[in-house]
N, C-alpha and C. Protein backbone atom coordinates (compact mmCIF):
# COMPACT_ATOMS: atom_id res chain seq x y z
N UNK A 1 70.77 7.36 25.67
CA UNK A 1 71.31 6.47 24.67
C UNK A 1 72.81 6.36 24.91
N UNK A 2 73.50 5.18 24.72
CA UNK A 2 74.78 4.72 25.14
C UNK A 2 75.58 5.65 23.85
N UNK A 3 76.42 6.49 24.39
CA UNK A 3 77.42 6.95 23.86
C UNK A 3 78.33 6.38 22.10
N UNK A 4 78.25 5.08 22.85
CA UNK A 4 79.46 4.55 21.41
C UNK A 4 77.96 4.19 20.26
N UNK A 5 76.38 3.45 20.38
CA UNK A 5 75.59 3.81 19.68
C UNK A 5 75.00 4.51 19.19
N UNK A 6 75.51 5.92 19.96
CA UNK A 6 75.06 7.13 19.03
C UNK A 6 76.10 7.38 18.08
N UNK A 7 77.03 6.99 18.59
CA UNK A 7 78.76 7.52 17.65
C UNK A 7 78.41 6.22 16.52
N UNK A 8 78.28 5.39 16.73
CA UNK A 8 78.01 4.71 15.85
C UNK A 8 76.85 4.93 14.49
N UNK A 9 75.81 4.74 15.21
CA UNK A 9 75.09 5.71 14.27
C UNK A 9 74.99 6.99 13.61
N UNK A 10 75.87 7.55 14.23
CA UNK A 10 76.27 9.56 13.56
C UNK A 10 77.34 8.83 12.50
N UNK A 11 78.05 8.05 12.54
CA UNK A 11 79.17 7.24 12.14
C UNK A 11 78.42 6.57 10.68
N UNK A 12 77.38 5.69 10.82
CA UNK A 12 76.67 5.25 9.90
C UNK A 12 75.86 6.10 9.07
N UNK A 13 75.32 7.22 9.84
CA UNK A 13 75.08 8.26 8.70
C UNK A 13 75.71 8.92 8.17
N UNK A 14 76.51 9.37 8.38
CA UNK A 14 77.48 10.00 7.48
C UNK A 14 78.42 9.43 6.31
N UNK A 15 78.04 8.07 6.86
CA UNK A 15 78.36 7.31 5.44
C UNK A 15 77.56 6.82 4.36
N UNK A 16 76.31 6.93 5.20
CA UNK A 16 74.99 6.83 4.06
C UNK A 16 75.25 7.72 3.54
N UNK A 17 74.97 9.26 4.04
CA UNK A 17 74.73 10.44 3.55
C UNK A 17 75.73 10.94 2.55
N UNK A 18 77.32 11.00 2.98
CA UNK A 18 78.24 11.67 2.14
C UNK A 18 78.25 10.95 0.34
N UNK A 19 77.61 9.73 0.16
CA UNK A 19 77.48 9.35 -1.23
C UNK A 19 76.26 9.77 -2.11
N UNK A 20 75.49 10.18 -1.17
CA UNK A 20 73.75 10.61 -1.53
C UNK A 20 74.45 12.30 -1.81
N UNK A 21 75.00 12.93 -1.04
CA UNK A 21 75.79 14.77 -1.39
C UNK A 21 76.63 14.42 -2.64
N UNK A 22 77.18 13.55 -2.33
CA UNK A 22 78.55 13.58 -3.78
C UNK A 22 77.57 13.34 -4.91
N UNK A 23 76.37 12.30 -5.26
CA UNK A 23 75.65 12.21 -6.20
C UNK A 23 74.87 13.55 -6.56
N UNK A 24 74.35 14.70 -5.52
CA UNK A 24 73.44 15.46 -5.77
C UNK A 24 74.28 16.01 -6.30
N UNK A 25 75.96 16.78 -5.83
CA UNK A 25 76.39 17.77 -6.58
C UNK A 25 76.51 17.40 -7.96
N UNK A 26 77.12 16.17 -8.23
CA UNK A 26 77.14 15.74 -9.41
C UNK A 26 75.74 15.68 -10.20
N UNK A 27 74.61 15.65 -9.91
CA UNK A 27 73.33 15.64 -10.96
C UNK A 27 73.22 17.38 -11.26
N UNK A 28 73.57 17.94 -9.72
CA UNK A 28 73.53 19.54 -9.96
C UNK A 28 73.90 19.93 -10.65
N UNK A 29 75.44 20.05 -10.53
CA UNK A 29 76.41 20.02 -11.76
C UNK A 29 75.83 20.05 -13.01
N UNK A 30 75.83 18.88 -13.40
CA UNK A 30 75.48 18.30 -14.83
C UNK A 30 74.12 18.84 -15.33
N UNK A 31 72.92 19.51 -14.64
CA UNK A 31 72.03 19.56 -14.83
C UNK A 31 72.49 21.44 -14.97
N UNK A 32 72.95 21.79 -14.01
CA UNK A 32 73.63 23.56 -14.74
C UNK A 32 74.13 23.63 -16.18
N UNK A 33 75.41 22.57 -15.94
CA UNK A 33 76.02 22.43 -17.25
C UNK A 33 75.09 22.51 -18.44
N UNK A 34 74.03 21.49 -18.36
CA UNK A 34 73.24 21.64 -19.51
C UNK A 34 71.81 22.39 -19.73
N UNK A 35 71.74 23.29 -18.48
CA UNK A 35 71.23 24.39 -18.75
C UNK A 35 71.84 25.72 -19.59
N UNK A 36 73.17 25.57 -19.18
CA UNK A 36 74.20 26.57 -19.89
C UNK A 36 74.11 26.21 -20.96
N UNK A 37 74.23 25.37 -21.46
CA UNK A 37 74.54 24.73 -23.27
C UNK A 37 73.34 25.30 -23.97
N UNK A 38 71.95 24.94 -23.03
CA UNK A 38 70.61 25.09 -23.76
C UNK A 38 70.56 26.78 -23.64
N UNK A 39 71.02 27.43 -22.86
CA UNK A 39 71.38 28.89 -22.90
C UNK A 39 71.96 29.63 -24.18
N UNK A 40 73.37 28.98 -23.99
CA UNK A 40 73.87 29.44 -25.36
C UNK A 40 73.08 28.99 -26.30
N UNK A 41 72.56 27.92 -26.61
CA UNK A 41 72.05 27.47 -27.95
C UNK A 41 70.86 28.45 -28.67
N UNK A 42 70.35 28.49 -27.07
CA UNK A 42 69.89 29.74 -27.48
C UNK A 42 69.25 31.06 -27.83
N UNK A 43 71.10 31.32 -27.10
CA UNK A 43 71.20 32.92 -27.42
C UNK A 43 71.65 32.63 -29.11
N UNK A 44 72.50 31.54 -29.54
CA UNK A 44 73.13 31.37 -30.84
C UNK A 44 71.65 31.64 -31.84
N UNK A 45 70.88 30.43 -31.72
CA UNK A 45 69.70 31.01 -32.28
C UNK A 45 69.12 32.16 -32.70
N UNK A 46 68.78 32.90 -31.28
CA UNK A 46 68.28 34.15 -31.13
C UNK A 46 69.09 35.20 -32.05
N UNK A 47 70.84 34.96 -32.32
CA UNK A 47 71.19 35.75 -32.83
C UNK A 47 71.00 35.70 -34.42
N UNK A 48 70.88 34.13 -34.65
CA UNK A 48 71.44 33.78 -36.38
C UNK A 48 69.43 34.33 -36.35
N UNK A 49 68.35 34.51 -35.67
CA UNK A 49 67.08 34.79 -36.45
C UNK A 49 66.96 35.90 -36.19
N UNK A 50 67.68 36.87 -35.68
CA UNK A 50 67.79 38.35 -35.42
C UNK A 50 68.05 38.68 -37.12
N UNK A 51 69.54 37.93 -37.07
CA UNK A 51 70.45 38.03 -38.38
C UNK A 51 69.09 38.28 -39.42
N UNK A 52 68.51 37.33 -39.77
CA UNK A 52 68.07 36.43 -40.74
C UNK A 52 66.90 37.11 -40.85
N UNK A 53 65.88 38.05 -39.42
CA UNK A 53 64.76 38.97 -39.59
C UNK A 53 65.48 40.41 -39.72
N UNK A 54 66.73 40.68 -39.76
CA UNK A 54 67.13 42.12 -39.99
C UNK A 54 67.48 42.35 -41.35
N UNK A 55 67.89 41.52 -41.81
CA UNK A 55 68.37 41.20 -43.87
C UNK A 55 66.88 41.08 -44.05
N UNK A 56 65.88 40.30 -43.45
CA UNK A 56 64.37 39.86 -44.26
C UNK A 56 63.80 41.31 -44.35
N UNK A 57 64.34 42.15 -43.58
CA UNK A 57 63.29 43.63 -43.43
C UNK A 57 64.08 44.67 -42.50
N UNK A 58 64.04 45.61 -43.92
CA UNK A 58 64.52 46.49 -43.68
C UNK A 58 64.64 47.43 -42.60
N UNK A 59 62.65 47.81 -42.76
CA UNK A 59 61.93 48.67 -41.42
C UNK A 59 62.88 48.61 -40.68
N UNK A 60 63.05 46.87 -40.00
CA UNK A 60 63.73 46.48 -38.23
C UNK A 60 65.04 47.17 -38.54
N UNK A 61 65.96 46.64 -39.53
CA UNK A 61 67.11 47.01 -39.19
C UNK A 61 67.53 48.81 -38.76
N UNK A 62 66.51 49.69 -39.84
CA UNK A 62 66.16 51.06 -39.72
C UNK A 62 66.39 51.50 -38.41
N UNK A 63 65.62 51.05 -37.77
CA UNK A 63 64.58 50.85 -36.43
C UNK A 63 65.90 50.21 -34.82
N UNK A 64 66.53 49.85 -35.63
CA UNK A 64 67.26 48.93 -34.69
C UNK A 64 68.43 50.12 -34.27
N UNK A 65 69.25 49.96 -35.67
CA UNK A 65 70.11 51.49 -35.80
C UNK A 65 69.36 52.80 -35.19
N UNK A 66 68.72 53.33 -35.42
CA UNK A 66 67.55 54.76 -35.12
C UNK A 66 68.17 54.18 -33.39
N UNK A 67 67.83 53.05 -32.75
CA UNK A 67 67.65 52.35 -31.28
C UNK A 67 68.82 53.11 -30.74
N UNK A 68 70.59 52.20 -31.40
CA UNK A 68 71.40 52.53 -31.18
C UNK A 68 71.88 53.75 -31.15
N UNK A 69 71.41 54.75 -32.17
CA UNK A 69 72.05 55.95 -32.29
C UNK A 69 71.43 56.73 -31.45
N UNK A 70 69.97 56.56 -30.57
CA UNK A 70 69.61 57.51 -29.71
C UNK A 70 70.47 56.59 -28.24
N UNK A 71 70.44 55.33 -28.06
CA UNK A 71 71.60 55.34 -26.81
C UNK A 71 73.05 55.96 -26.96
N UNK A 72 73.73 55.96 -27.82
CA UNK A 72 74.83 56.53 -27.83
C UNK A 72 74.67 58.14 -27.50
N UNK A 73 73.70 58.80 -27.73
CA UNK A 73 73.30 60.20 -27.17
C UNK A 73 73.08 60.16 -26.29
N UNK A 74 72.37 59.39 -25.60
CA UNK A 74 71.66 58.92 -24.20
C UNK A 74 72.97 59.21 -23.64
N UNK A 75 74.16 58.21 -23.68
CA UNK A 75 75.16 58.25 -22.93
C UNK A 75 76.33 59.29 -22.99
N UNK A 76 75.80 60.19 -23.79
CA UNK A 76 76.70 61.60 -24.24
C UNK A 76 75.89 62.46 -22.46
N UNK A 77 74.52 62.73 -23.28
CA UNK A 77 73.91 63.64 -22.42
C UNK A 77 73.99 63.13 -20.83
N UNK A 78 74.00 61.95 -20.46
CA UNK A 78 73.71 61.38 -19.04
C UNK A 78 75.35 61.60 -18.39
N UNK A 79 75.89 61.30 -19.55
CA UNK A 79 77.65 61.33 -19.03
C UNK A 79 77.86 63.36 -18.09
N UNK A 80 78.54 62.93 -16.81
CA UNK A 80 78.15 63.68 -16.04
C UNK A 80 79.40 64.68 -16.08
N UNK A 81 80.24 65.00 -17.05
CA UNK A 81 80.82 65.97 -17.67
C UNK A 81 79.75 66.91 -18.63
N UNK A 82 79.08 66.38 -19.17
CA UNK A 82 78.14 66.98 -20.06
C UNK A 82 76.55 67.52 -19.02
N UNK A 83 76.33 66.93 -17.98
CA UNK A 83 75.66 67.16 -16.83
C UNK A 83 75.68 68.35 -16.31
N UNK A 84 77.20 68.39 -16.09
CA UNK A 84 78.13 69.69 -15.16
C UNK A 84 77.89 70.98 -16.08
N UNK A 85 78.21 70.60 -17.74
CA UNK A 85 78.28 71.92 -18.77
C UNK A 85 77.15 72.39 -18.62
N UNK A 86 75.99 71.56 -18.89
CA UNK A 86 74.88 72.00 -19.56
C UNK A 86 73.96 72.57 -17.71
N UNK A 87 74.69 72.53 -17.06
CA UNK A 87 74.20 73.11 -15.74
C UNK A 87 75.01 74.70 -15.51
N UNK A 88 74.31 75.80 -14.37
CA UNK A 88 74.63 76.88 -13.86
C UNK A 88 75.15 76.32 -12.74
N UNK A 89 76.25 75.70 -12.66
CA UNK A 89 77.02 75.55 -11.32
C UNK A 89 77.07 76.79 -9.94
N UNK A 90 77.25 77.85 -10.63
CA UNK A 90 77.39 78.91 -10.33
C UNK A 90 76.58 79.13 -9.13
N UNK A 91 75.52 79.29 -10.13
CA UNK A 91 74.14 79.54 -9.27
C UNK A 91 73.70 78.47 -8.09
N UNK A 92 73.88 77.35 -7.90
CA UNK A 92 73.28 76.50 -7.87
C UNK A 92 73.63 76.13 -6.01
N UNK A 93 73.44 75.73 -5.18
CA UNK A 93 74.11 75.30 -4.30
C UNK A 93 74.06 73.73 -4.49
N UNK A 94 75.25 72.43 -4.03
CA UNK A 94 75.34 71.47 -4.16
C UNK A 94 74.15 70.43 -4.13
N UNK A 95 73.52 70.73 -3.25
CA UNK A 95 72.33 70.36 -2.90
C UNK A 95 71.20 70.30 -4.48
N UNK A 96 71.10 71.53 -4.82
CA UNK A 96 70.37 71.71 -6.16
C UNK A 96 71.03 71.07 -7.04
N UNK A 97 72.30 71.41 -7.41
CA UNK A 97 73.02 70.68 -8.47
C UNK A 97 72.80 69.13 -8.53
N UNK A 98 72.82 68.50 -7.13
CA UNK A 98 72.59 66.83 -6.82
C UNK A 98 71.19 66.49 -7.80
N UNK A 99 70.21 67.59 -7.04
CA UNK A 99 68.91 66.95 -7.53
C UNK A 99 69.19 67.38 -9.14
N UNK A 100 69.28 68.15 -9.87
CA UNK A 100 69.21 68.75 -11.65
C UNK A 100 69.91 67.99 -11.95
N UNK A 101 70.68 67.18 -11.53
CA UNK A 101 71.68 66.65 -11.77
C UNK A 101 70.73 64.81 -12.02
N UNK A 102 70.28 64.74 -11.18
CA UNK A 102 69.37 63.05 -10.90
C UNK A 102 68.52 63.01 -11.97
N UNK A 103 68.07 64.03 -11.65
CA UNK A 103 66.27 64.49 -12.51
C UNK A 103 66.77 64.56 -13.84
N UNK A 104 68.06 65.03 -14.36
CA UNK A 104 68.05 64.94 -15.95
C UNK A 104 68.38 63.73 -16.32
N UNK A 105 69.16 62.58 -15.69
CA UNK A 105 69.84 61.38 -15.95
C UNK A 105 68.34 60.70 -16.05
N UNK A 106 67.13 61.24 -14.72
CA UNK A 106 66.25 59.97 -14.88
C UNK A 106 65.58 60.43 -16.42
N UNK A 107 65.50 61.89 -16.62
CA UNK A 107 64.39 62.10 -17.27
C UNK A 107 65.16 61.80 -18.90
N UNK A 108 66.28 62.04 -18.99
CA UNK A 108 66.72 61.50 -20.33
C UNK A 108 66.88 60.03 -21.08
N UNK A 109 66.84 59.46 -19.25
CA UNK A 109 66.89 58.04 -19.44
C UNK A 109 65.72 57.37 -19.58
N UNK A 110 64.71 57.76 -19.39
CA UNK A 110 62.68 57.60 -19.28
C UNK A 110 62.35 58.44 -20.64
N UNK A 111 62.76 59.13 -21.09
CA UNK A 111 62.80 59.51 -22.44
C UNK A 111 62.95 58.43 -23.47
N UNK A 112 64.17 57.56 -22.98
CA UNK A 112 64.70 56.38 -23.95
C UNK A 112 64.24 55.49 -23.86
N UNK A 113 62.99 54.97 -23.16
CA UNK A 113 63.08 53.31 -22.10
C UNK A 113 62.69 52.56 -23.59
N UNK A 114 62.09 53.29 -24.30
CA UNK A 114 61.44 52.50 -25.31
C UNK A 114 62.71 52.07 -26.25
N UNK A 115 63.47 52.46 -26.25
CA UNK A 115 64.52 52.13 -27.11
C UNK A 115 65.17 50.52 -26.74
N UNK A 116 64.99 49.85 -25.39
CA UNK A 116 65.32 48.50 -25.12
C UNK A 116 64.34 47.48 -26.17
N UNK A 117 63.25 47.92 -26.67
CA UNK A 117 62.90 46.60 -27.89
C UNK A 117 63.97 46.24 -29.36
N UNK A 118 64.51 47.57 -29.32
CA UNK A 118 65.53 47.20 -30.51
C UNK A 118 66.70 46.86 -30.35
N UNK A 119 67.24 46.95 -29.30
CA UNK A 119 69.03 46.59 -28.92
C UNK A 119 69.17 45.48 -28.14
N UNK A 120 70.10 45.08 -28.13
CA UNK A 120 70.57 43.57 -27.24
C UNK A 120 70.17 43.87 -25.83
N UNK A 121 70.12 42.66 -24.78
CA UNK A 121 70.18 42.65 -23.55
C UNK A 121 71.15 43.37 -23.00
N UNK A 122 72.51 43.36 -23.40
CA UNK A 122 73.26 43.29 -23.06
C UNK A 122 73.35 44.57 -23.04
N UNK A 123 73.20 45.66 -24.24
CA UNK A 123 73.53 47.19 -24.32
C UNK A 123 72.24 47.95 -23.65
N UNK A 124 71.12 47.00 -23.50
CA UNK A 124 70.47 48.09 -22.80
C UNK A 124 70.68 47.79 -21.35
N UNK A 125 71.36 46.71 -20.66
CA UNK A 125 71.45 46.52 -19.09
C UNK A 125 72.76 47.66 -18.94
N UNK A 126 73.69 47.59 -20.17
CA UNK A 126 74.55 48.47 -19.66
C UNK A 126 74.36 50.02 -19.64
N UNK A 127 73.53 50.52 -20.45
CA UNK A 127 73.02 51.88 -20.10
C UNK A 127 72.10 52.08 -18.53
N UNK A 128 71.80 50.82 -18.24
CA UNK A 128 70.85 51.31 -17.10
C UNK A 128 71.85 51.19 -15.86
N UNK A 129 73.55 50.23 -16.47
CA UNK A 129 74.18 50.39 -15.29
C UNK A 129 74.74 51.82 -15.12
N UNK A 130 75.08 52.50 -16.51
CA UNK A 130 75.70 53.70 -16.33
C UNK A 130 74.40 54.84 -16.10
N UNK A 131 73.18 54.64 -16.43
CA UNK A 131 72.48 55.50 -15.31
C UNK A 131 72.28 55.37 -13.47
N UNK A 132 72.69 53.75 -13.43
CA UNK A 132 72.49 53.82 -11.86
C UNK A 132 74.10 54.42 -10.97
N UNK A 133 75.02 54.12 -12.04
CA UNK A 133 76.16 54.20 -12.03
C UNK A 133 76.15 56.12 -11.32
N UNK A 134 75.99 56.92 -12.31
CA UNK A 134 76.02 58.35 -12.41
C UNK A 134 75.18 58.71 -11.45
N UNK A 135 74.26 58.19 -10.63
CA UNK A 135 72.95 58.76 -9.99
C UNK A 135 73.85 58.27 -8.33
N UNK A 136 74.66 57.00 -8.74
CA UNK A 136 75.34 56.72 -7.28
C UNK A 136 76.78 57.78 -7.17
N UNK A 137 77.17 58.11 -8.06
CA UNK A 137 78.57 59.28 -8.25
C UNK A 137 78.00 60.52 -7.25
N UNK A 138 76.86 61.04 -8.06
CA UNK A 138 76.34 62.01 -7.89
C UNK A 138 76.05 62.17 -6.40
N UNK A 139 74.85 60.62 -6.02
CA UNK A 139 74.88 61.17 -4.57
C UNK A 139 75.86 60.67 -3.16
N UNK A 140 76.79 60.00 -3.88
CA UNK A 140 78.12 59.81 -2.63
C UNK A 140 78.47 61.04 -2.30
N UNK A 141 78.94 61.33 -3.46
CA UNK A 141 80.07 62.67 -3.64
C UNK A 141 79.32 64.14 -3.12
N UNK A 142 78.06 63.90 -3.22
CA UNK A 142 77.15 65.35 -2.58
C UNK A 142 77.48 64.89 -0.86
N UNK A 143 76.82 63.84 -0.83
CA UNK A 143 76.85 63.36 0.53
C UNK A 143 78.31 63.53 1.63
N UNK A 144 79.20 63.74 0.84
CA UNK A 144 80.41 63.61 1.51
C UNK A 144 81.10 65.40 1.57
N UNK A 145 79.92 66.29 1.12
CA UNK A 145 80.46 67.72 1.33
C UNK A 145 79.35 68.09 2.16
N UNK A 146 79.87 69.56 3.00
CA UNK A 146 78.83 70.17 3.97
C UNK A 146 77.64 70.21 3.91
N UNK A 147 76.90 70.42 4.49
CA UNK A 147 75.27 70.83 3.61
C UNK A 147 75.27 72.52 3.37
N UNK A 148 76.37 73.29 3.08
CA UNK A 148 76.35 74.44 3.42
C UNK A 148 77.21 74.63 1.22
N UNK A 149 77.74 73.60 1.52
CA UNK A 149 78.37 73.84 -0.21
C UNK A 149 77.68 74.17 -1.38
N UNK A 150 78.41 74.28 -2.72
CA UNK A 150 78.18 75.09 -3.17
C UNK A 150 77.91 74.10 -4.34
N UNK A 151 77.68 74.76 -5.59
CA UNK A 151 76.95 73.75 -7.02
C UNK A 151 78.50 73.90 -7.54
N UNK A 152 79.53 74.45 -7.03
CA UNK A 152 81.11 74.67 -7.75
C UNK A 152 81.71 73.30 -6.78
N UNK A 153 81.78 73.61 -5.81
CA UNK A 153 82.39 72.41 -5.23
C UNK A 153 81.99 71.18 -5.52
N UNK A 154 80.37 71.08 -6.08
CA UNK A 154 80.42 69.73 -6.00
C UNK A 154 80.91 69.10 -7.35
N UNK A 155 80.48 70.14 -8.17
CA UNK A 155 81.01 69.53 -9.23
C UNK A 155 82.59 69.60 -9.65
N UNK A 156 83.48 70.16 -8.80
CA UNK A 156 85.07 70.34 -8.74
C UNK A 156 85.09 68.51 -8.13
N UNK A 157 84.56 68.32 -7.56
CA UNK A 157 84.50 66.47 -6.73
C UNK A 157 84.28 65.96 -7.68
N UNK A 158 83.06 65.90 -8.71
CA UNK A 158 82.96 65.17 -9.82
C UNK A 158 84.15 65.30 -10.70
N UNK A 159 84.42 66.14 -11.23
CA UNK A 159 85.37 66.49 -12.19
C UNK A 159 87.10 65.76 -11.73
N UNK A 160 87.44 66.15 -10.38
CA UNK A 160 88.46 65.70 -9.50
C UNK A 160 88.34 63.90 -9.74
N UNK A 161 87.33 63.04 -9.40
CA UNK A 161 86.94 61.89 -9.41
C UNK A 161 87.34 61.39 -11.04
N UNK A 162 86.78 61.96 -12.05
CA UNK A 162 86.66 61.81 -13.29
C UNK A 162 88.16 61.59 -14.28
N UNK A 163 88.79 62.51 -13.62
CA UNK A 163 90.38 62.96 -14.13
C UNK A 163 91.09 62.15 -12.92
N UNK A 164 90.55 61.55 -11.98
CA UNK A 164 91.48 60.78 -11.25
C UNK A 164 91.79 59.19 -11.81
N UNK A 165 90.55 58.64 -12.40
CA UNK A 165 90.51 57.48 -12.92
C UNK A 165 89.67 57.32 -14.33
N UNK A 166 90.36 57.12 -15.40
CA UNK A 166 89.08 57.27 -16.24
C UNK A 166 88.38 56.20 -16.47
N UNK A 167 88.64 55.45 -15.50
CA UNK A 167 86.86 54.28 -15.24
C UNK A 167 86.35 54.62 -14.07
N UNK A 168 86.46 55.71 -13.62
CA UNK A 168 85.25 56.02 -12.67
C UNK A 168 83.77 55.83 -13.22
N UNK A 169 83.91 56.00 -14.34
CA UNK A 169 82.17 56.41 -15.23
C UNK A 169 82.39 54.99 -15.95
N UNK A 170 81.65 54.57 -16.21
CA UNK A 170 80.96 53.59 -17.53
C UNK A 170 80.88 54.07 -18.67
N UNK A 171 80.40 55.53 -18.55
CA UNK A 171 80.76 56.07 -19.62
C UNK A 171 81.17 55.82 -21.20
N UNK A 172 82.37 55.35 -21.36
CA UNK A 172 83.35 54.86 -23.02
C UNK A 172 82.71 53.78 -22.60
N UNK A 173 82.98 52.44 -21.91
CA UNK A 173 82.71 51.25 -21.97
C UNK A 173 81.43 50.86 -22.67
N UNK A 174 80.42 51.51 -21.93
CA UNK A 174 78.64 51.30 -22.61
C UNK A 174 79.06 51.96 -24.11
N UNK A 175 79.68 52.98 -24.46
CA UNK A 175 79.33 53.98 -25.69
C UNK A 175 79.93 53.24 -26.70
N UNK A 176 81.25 52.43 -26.31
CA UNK A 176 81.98 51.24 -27.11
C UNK A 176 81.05 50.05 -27.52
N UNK A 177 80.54 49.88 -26.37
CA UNK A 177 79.91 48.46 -26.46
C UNK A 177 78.54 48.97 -27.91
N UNK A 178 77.85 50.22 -27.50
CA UNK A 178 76.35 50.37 -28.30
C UNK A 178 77.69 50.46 -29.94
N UNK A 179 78.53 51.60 -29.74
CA UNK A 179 79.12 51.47 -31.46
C UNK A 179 79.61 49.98 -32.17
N UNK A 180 79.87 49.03 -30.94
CA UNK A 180 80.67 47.72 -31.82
C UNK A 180 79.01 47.24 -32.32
N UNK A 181 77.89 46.93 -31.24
CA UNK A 181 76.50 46.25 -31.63
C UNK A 181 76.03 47.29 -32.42
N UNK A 182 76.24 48.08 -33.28
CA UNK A 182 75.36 49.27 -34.50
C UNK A 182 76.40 49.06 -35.50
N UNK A 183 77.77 48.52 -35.48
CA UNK A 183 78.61 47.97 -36.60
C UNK A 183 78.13 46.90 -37.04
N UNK A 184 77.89 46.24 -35.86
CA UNK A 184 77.97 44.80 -36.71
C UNK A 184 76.35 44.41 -36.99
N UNK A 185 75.37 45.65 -36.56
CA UNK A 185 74.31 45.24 -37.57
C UNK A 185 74.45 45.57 -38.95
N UNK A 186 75.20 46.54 -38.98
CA UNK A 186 75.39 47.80 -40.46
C UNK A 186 76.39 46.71 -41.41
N UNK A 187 77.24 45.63 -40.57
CA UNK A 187 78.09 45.22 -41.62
C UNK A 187 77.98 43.69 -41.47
C-alpha cells in the first residue's frame, strides 16, 4: 500500500476516532459522577433509617453499643503493647513470640467477627485493617532478626518501632473512630 494512503488513512482515523474517546470519557465521566450521587444518596438514606430503626427499638440500639464496646476491647487486647504484656517474653524465643503473638490477634479477632452486623462499614473495615496491620508489624520485624533470637529482642523491635512513631499502629485511629460512632449513637 502507497505510503501517503496509509498516512492518510491513519490520518483519517484518528480523526474519526479522537471525537468517539472524547465522547466516551465524557459519558464515563458523567455516568461515575452519577453513580457517586446514587452512592451517597444512599449511604444518606441508610443512615437517616439506621437513625429512625435505632430510636424505633431499643433491643438494636442495646445491641449496637454492646457491638461497639466489645471492638474497642478488641483493639485494647490486639494492640501489640498489650500483646507483648500479656506474653512471657522471657521464655519465649522470637520465633514463638511471632506465632502467640498472630494466634491471639487472629483468635481475639474470630472471637469478634460477629460483631460487624451492628457497626458501620467503615469501623468494622478498620479493625480488620488494624488486625492485618499488627499481624504485618509482627511478621516484618521477626523476619528481619536472626533465627537464633530471642522473645526479648523481638519485642524490644516492636516496642523501639512503637515509641519511634506513634502511627506505626492504627491502634488510637480505629479506637477514635469506634468511640466517635458509639457517641453519636448514644447522643
Amino acid at each position: 500500500m502507497d505510503p501517503i494512503i496509509l498516512l492518510y488513512l491513519i490520518g483519517g482515523g484518528i480523526i474519526v476516532f479522537i471525537p468517539i474517546a472524547i465522547y466516551l470519557i465524557r459519558v464515563n465521566k458523567k455516568a461515575v459522577l452519577k453513580e457517586r450521587e446514587e452512592l451517597q444518596l444512599q449511604a444518606a438514606q441508610q443512615k437517616q433509617q439506621v437513625k429512625h430503626t435505632t430510636a424505633a427499638n431499643p433491643e438494636l440500639l442495646r445491641l449496637q453499643l454492646q457491638a461497639y464496646e466489645r471492638l474497642a476491647i478488641l483493639c485494647e487486647r490486639i494492640g501489640l503493647t498489650n500483646l507483648i504484656s500479656r506474653s512471657n517474653v522471657n521464655e519465649l524465643s522470637a520465633q514463638q513470640l511471632q506465632a502467640l503473638m498472630i494466634q491471639n490477634i487472629r483468635t481475639e479477632f474470630e472471637y469478634n467477627v460477629s460483631q460487624q452486623l451492628y457497626v458501620s462499614n467503615a469501623a468494622w473495615d478498620a479493625v480488620k485493617n488494624l488486625k492485618e496491620q499488627n499481624i504485618f508489624i509482627v511478621n516484618q520485624l521477626a523476619s528481619m532478626l536472626p533465627l537464633n533470637a530471642s522473645g526479648t529482642e523481638l519485642s524490644a523491635k516492636i516496642m523501639e518501632l512503637l515509641s519511634q512513631d506513634e502511627n506505626a499502629s492504627l491502634q488510637n485511629i480505629v479506637a477514635t473512630l469506634i468511640n466517635k460512632e458509639a457517641k453519636q449513637l448514644m447522643g
